[in-house]
Protein backbone atom coordinates (compact mmCIF):
# COMPACT_ATOMS: atom_id res chain seq x y z
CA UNK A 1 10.99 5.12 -8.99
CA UNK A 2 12.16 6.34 -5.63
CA UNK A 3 10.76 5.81 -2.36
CA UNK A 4 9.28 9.59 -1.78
CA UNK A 5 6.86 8.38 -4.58
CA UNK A 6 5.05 5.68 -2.41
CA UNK A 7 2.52 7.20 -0.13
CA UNK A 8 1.02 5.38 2.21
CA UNK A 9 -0.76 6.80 5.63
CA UNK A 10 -2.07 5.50 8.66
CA UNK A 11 -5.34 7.54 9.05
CA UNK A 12 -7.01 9.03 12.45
CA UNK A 13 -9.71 11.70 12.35
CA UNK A 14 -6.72 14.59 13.15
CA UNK A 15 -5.19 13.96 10.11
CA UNK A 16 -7.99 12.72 7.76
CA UNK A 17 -8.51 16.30 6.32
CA UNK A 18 -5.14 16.77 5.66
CA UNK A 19 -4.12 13.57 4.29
CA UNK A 20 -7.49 12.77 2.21
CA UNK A 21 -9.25 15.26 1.61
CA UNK A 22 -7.13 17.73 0.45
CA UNK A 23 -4.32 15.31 -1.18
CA UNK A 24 -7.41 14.35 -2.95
CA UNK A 25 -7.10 17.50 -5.24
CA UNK A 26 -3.62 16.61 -6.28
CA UNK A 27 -4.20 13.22 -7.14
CA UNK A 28 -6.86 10.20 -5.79
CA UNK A 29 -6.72 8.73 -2.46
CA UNK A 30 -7.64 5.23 -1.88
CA UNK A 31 -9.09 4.81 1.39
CA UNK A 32 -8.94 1.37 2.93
CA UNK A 33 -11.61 1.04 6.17
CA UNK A 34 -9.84 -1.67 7.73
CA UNK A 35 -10.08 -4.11 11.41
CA UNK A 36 -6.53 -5.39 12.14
CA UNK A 37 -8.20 -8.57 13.10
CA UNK A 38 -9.58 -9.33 9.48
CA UNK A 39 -7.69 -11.59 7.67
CA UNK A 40 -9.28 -10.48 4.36
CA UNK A 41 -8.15 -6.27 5.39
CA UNK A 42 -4.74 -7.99 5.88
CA UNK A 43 -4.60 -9.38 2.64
CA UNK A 44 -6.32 -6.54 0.77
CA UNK A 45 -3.73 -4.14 2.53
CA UNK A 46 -0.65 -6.03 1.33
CA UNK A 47 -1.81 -5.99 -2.22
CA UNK A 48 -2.29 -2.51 -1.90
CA UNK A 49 0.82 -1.78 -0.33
CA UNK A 50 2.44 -3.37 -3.70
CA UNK A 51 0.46 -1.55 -5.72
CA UNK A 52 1.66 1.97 -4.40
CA UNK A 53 4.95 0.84 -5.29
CA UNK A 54 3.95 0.06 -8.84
CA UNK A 55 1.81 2.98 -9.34
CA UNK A 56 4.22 5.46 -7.19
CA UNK A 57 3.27 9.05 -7.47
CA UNK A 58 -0.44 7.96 -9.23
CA UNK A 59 -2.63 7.83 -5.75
CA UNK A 60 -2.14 7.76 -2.20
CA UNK A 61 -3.12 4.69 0.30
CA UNK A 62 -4.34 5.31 3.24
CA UNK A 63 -5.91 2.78 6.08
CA UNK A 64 -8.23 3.54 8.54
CA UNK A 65 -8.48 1.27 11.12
CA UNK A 66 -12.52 1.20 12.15
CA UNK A 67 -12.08 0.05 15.81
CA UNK A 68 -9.29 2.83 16.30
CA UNK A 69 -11.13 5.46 14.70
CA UNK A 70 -15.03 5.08 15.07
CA UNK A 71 -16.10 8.26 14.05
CA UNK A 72 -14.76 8.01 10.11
CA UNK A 73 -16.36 4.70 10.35
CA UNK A 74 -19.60 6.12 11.39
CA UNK A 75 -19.14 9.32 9.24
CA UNK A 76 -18.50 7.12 5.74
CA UNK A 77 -20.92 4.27 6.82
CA UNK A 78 -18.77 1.74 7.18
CA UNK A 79 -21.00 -1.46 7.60
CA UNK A 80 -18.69 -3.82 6.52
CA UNK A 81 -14.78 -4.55 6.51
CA UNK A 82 -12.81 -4.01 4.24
CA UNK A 83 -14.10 -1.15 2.56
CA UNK A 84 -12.08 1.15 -0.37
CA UNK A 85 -13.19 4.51 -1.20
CA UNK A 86 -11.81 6.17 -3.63
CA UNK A 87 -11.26 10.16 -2.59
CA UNK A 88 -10.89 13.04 -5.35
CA UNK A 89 -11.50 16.58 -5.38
CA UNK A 90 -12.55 16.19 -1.99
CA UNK A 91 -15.77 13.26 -2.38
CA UNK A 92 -15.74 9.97 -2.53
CA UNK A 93 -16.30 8.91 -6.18
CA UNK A 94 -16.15 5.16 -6.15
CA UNK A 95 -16.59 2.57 -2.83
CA UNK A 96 -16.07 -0.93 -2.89
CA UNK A 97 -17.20 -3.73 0.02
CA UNK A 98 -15.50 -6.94 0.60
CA UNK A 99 -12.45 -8.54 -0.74
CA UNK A 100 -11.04 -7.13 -3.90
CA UNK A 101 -8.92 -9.33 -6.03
CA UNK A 102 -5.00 -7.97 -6.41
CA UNK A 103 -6.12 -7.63 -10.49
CA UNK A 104 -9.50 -5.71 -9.53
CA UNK A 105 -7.71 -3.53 -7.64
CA UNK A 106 -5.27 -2.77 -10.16
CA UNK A 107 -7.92 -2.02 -12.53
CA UNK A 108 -9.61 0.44 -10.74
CA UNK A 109 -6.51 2.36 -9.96
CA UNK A 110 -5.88 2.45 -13.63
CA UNK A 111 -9.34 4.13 -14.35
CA UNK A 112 -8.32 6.70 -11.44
CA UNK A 113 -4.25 6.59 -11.79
């Protein structure tokens, strides 16, 4: 594994087209709707950080940060933080609320991977 296979990006509404939606026909994007401030986004974001590394090459990770980019949190109805969607061929086909266990999350990218 080399580092080129990790992909992680910092999402903003400029480059949310680019870097979800259409990555999302190459292979899925897992969204992460994130506050800085939440200690449970923190901890979620870590694991998923590790996770890229182990899957390199399967998905991307991306993190939106809800107070920094209001209008994807509107747009995706984003109640609660964090949220994961999962992104492929351009829709959302899975979304998750609340804290997701380092082994849950590894599951589902498995099913999607």
């Amino acid at each position: 594994m080399s580092e080129q296979d990790v992909f992680i990006f910092e999402i903003s509404r400029a480059n949310f087209n680019t870097s979800v939606v259409l990555n999302s026909y190459k292979i899925p994007v897992l969204v992460e709707f994130m506050g800085v401030w939440s200690e449970p986004c923190i901890r979620m974001a870590d694991d998923l950080v590790e996770l890229a590394k182990e899957f390199a090459g399967q998905f991307i990770f991306a993190r939106v940060d809800v107070d920094e980019q209001p209008e994807l949190k509107e747009e995706y109805g984003i109640e609660n933080v964090p949220s994961l969607s999962v992104f492929r061929h351009g829709e959302v086909v899975r979304s998750e609320e609340g804290l997701l266990q380092h082994e849950e999350l590894q599951a589902s990218l498995r099913v999607y991977g």
